[in-house]
N, C-alpha and C. Protein backbone atom coordinates (compact mmCIF):
# COMPACT_ATOMS: atom_id res chain seq x y z
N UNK A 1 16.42 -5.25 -3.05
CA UNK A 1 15.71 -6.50 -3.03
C UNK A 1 16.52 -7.50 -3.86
N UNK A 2 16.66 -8.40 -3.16
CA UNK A 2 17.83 -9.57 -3.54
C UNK A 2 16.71 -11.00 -4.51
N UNK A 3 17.22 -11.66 -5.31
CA UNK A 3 16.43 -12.77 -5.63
C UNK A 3 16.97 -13.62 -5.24
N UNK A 4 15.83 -14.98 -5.36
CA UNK A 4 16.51 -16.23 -4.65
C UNK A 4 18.17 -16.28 -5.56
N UNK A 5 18.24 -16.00 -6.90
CA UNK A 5 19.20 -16.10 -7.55
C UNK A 5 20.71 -15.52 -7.32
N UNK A 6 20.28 -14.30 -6.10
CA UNK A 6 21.52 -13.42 -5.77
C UNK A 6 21.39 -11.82 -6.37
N UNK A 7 20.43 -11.72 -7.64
CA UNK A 7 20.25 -11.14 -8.57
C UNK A 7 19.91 -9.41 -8.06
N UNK A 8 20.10 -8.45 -7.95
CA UNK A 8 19.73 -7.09 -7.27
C UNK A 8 18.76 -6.29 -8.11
N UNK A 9 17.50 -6.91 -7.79
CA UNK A 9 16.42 -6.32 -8.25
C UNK A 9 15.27 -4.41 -7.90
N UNK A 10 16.35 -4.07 -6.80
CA UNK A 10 15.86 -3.65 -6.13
C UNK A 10 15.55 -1.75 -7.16
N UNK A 11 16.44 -1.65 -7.94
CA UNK A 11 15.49 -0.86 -8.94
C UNK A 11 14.57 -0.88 -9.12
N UNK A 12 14.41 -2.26 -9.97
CA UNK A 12 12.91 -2.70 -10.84
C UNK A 12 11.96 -2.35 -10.10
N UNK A 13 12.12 -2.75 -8.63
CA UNK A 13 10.79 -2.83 -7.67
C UNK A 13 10.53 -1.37 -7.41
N UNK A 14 11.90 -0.34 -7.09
CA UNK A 14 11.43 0.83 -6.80
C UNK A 14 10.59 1.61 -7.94
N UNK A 15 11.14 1.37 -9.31
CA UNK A 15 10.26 1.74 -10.62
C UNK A 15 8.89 1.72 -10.64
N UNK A 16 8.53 0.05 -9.98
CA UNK A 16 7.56 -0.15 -10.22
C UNK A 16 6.53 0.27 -9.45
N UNK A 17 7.09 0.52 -7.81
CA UNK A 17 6.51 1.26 -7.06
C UNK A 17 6.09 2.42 -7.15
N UNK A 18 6.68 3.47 -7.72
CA UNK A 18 6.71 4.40 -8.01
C UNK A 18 5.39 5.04 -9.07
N UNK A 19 5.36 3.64 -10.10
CA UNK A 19 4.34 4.03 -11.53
C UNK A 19 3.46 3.74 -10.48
N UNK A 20 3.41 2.56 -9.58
CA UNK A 20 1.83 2.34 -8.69
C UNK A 20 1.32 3.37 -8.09
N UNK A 21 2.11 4.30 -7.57
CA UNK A 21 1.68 5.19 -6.74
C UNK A 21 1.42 6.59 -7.59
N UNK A 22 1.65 6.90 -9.02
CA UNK A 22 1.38 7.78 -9.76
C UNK A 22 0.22 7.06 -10.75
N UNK A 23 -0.10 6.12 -10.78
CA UNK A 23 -1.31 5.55 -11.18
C UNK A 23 -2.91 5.62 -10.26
N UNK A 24 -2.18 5.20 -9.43
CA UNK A 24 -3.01 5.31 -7.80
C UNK A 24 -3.77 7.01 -7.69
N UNK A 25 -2.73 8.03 -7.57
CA UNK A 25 -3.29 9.37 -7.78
C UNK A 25 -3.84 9.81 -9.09
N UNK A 26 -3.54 9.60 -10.03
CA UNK A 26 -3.44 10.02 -11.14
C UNK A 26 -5.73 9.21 -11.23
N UNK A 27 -5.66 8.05 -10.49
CA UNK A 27 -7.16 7.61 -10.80
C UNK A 27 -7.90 8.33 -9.27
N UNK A 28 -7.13 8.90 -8.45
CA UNK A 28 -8.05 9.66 -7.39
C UNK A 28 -8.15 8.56 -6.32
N UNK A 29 -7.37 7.37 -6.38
CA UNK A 29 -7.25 6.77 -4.98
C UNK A 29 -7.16 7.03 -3.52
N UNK A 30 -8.73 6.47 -3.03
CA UNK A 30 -8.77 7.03 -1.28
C UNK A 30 -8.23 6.02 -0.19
N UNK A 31 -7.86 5.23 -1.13
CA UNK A 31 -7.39 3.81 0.23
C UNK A 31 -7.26 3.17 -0.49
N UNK A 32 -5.84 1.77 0.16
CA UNK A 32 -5.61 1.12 -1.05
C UNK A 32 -5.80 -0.36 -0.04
N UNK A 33 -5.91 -1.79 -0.64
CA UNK A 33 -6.02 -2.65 0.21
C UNK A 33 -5.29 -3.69 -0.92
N UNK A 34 -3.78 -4.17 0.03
CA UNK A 34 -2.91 -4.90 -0.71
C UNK A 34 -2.72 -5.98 0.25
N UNK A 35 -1.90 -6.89 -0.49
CA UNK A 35 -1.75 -8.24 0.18
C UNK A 35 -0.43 -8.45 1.42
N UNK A 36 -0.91 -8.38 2.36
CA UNK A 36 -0.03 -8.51 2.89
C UNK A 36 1.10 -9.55 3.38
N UNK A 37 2.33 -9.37 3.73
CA UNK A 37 3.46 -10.59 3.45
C UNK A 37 4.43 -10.28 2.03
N UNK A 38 3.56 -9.80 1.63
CA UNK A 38 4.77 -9.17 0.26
C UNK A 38 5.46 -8.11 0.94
N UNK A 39 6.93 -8.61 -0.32
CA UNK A 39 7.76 -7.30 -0.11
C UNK A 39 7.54 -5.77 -0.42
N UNK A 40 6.28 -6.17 -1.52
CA UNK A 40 5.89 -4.68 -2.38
C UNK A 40 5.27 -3.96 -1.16
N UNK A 41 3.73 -5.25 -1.11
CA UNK A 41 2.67 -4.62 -0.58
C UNK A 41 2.49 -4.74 1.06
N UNK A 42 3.09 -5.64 1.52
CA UNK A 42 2.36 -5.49 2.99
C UNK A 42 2.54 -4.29 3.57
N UNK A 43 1.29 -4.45 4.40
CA UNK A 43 1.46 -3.12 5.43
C UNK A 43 1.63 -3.09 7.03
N UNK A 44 1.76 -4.81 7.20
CA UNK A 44 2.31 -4.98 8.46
C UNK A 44 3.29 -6.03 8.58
N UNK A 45 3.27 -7.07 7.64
CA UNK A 45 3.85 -8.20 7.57
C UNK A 45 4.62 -8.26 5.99
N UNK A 46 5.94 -8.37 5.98
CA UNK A 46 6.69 -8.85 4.98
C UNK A 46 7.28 -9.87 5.07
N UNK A 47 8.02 -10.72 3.70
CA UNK A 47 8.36 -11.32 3.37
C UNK A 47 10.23 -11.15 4.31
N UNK A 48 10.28 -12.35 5.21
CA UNK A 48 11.93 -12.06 5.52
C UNK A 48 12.88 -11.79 4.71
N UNK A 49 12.86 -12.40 3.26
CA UNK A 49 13.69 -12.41 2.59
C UNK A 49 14.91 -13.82 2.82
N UNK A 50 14.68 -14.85 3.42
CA UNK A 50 15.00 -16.02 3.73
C UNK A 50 14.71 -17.00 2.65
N UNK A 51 13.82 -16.87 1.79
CA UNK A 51 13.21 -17.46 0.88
C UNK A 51 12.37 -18.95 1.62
N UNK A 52 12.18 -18.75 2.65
CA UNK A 52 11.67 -20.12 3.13
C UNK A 52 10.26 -19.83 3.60
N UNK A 53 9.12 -18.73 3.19
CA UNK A 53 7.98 -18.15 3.74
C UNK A 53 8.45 -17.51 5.07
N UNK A 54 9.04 -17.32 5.82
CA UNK A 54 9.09 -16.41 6.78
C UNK A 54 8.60 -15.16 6.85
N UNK A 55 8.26 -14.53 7.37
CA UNK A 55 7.60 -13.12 7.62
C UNK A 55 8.16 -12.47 8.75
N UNK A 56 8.02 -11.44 9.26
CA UNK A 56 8.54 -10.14 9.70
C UNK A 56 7.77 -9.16 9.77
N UNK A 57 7.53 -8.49 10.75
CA UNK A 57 7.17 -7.38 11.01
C UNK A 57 7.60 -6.24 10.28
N UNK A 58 6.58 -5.08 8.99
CA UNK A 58 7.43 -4.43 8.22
C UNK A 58 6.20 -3.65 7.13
N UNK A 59 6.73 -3.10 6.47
CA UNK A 59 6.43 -2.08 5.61
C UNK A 59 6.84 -2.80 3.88
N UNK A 60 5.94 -2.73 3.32
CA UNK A 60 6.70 -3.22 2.08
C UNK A 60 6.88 -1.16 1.00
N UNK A 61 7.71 -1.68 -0.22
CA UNK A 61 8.34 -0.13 -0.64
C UNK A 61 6.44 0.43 -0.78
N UNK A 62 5.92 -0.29 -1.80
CA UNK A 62 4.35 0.10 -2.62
C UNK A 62 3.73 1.07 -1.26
N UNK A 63 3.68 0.01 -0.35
CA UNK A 63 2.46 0.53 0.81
C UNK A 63 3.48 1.58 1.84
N UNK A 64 4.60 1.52 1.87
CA UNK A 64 5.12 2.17 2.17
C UNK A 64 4.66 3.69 1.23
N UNK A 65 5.48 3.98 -0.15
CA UNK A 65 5.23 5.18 -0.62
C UNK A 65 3.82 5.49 -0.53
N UNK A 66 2.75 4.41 -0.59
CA UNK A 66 1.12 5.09 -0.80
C UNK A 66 1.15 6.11 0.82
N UNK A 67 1.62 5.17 1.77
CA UNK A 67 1.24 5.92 3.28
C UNK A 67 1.94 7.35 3.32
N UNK A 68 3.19 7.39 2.95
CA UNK A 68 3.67 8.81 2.59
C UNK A 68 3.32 9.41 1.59
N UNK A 69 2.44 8.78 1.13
CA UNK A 69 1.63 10.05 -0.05
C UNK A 69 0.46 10.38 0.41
N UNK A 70 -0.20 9.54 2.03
CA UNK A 70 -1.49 10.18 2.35
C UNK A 70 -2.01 9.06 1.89
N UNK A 71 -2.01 8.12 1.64
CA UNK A 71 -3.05 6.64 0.82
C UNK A 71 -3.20 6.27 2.53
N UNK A 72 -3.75 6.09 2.70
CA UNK A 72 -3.89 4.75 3.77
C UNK A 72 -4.06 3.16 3.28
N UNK A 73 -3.25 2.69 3.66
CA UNK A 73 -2.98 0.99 2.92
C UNK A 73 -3.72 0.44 4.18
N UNK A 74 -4.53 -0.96 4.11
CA UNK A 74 -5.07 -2.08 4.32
C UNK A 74 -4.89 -3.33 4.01
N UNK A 75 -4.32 -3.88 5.09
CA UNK A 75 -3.67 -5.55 4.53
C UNK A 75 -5.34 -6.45 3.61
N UNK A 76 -4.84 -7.27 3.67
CA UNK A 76 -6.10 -7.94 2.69
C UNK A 76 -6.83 -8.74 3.36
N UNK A 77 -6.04 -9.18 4.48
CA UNK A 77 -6.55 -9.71 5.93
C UNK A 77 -7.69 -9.12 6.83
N UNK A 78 -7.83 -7.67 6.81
CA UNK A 78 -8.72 -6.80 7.18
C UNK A 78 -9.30 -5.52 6.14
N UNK A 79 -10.35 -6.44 5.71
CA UNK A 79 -11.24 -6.16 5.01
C UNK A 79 -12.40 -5.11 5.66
N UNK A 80 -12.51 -5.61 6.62
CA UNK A 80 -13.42 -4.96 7.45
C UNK A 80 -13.05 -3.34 8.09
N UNK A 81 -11.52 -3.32 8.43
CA UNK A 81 -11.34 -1.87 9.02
C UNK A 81 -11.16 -0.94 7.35
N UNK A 82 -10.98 -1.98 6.19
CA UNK A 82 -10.64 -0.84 4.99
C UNK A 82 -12.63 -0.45 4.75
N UNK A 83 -13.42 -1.46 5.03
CA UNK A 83 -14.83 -1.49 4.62
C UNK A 83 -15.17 0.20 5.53
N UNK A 84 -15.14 0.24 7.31
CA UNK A 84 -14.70 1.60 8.01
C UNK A 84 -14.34 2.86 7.33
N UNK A 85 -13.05 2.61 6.78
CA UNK A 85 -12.47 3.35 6.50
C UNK A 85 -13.39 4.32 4.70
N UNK A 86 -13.68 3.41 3.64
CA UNK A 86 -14.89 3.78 3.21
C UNK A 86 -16.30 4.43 3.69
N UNK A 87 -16.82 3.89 4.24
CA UNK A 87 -18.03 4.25 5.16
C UNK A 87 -17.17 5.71 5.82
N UNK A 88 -16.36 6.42 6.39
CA UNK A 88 -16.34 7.43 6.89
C UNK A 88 -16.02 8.22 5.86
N UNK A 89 -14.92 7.74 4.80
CA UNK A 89 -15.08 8.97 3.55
C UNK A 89 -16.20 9.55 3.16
N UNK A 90 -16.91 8.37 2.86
CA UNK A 90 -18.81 8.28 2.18
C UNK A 90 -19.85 9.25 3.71
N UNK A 91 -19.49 9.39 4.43
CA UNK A 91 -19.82 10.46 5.72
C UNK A 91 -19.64 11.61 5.75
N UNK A 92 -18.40 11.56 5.59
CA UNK A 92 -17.56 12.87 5.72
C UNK A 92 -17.31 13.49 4.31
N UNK A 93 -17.98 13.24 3.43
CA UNK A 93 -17.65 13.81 2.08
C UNK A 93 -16.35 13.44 1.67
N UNK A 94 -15.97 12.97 1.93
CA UNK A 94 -14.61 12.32 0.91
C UNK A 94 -13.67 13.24 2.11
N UNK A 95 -13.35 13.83 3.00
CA UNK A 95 -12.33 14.84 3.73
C UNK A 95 -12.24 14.27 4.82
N UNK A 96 -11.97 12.90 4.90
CA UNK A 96 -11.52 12.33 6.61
C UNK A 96 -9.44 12.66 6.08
N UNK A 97 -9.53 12.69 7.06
CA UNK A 97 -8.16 12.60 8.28
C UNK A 97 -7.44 13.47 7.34
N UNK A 98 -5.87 14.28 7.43
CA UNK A 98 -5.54 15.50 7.47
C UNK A 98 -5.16 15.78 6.07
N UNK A 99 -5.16 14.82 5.10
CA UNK A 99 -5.35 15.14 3.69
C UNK A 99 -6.06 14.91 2.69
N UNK A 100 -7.29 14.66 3.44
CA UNK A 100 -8.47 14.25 2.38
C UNK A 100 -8.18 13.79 0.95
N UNK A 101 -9.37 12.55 1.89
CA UNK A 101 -8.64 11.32 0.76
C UNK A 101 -9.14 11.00 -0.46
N UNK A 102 -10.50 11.56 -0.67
CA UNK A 102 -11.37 11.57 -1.90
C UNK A 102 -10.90 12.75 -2.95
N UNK A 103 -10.96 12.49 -3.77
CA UNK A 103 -11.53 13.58 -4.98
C UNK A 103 -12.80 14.58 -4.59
N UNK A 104 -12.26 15.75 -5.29
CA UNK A 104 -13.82 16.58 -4.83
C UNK A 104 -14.48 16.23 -6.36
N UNK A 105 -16.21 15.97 -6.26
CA UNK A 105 -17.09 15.91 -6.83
C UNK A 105 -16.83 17.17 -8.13
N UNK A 106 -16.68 16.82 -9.20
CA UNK A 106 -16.82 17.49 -10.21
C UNK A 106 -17.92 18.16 -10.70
């Protein structure tokens, strides 16, 4: 990840991705709902990297690693399919889709 400056940030971001997604488990996260158009977070739309607002079809690193850890990410735009996606955990006992996404009840 480049800055408007030229600057190669693209450590920092993976670092930071990384603590998100061991924070994320570490509190028992069943779904996560981030903003989409970022480079971190979108989950359908990123930032071109043009610096002029452009967007792109894409994965940002954050929502990227949550989905390969089993998170299911939700842009912020659709509120409603992450609202779904609650309502069937809260159904199904916290054990929807193939790695159950809740915490078991202590």
């Amino acid at each position: 990840m480049i800055e408007s400056t030229g600057d190669d940030v693209t450590d920092q971001f993976m670092d930071g991705a990384r603590l998100a997604l061991a924070a994320a488990k570490g509190a028992g996260c069943a779904i996560a709902v981030m903003t989409d158009g970022s480079p971190l977070c979108g989950s359908t739309t990123i930032d071109a990297g043009r610096f002029d607002g452009t967007r792109t079809q894409g994965t940002g690193v954050v929502a990227q690693l949550f989905m390969d850890a089993g998170i299911p990410v939700f842009p912020h735009t659709d509120l409603g399919a992450a609202d779904q996606a609650v309502g069937r955990l809260e159904r199904d006992g916290g054990n929807s889709g193939s790695k159950g996404w809740l915490p078991k009840p202590r």
